[in-house]
PDB file of N, CA and C in Angstrom:
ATOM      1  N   UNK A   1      10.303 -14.775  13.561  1.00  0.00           N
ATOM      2  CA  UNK A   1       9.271 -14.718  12.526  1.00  0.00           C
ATOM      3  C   UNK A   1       9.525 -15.850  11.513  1.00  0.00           C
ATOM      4  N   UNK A   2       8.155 -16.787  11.188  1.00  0.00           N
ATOM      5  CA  UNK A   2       8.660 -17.852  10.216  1.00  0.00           C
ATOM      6  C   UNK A   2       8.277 -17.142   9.102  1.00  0.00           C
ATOM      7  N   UNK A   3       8.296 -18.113   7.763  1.00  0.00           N
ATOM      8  CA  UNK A   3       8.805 -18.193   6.480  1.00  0.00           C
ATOM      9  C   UNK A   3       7.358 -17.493   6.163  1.00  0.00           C
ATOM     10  N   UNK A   4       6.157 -18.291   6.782  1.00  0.00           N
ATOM     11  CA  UNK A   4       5.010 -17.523   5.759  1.00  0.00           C
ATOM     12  C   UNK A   4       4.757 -16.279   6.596  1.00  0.00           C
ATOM     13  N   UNK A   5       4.901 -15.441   7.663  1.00  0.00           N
ATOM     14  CA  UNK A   5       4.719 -14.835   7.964  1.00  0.00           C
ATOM     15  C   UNK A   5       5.401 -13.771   7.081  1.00  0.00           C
ATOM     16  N   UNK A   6       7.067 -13.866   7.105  1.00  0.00           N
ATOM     17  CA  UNK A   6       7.735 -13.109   6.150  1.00  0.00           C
ATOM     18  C   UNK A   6       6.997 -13.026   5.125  1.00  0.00           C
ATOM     19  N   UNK A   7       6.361 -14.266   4.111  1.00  0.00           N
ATOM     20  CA  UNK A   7       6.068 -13.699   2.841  1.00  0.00           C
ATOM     21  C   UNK A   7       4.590 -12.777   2.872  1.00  0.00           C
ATOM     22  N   UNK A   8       3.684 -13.224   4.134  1.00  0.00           N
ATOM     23  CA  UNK A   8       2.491 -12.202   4.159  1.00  0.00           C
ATOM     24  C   UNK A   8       2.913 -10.860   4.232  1.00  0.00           C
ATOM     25  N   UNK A   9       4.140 -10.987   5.097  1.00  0.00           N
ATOM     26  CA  UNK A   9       4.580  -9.058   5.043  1.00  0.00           C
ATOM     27  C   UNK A   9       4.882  -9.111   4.175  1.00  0.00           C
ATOM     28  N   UNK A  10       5.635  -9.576   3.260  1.00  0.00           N
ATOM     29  CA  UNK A  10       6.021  -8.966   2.026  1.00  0.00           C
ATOM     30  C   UNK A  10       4.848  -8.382   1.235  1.00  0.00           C
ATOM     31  N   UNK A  11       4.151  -9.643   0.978  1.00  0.00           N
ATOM     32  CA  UNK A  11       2.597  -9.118   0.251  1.00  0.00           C
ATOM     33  C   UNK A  11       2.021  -7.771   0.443  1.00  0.00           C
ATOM     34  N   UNK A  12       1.501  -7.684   2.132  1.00  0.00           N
ATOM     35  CA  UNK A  12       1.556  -6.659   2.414  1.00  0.00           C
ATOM     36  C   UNK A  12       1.812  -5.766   2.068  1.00  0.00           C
ATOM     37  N   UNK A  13       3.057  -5.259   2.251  1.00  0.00           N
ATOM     38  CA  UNK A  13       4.026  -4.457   1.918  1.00  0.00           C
ATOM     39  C   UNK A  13       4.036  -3.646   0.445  1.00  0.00           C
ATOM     40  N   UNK A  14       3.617  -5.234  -0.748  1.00  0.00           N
ATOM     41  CA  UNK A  14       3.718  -4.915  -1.990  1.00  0.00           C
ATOM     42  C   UNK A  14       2.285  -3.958  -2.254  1.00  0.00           C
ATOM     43  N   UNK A  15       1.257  -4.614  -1.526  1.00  0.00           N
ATOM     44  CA  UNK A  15      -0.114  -4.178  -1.718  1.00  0.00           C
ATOM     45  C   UNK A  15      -0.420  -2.199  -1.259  1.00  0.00           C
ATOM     46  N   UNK A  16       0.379  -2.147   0.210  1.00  0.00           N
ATOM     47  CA  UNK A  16       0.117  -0.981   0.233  1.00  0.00           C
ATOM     48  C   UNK A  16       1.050  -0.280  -1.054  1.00  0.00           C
ATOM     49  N   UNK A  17       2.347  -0.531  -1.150  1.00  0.00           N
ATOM     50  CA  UNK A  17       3.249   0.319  -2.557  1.00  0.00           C
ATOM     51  C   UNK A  17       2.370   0.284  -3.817  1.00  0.00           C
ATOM     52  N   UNK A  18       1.807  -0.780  -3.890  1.00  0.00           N
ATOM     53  CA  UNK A  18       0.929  -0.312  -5.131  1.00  0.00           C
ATOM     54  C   UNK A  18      -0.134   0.386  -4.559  1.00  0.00           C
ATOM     55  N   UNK A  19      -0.457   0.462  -3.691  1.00  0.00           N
ATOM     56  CA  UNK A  19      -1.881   1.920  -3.296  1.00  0.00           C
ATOM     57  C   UNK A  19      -0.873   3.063  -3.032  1.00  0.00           C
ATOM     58  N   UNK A  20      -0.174   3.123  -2.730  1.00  0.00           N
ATOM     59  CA  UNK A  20      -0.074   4.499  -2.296  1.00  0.00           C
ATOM     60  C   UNK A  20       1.139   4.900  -3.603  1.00  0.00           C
ATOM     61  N   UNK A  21       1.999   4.462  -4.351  1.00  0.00           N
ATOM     62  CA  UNK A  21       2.494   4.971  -5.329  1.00  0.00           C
ATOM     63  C   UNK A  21       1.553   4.722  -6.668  1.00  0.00           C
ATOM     64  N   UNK A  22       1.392   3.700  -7.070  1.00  0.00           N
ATOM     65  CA  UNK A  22       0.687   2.792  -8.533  1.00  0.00           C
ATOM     66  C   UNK A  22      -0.733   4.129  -8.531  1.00  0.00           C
ATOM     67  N   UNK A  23      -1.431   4.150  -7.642  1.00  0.00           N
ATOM     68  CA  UNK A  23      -2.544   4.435  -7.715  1.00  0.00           C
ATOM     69  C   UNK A  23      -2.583   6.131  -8.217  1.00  0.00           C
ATOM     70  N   UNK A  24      -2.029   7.029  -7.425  1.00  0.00           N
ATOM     71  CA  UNK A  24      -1.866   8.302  -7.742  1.00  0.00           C
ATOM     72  C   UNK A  24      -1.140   8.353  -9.098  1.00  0.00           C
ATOM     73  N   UNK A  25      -0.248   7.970  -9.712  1.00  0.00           N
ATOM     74  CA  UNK A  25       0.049   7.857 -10.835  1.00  0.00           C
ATOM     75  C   UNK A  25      -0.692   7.306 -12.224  1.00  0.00           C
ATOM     76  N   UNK A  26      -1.383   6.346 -11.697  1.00  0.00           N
ATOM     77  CA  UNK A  26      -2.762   5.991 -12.428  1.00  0.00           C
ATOM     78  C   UNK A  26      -3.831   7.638 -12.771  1.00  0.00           C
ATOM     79  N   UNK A  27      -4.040   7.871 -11.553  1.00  0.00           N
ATOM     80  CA  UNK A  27      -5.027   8.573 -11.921  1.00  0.00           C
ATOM     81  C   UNK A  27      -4.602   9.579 -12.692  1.00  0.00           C
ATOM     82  N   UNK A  28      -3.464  10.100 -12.254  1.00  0.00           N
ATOM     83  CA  UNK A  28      -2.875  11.315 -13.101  1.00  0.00           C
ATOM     84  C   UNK A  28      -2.831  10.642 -14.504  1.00  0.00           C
ATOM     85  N   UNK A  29      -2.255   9.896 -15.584  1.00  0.00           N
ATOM     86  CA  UNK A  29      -2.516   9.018 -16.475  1.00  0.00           C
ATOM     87  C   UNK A  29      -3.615   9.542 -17.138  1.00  0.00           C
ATOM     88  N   UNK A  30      -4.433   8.781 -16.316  1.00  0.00           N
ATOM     89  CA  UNK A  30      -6.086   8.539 -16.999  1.00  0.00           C
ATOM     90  C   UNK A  30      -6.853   9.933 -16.773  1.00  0.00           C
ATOM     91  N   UNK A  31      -6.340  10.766 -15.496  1.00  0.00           N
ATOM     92  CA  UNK A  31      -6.928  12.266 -15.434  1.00  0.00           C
ATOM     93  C   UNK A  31      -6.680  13.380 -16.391  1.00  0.00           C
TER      94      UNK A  31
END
């Protein structure tokens, strides 16, 4: 696996953690 592939998974990676943790915690917040 090259270099930008690694960093798209990373992205990835970051994008789903912020949906699936960031987001439910948001709503509770603002709910």
């Amino acid at each position: 696996m090259n270099l930008k592939q690694n960093r798209f998974v990373a992205a990835l990676a970051a994008i789903a953690f912020n949906v699936i943790v960031i987001s439910p915690v948001d709503s509770k917040r603002h709910g």
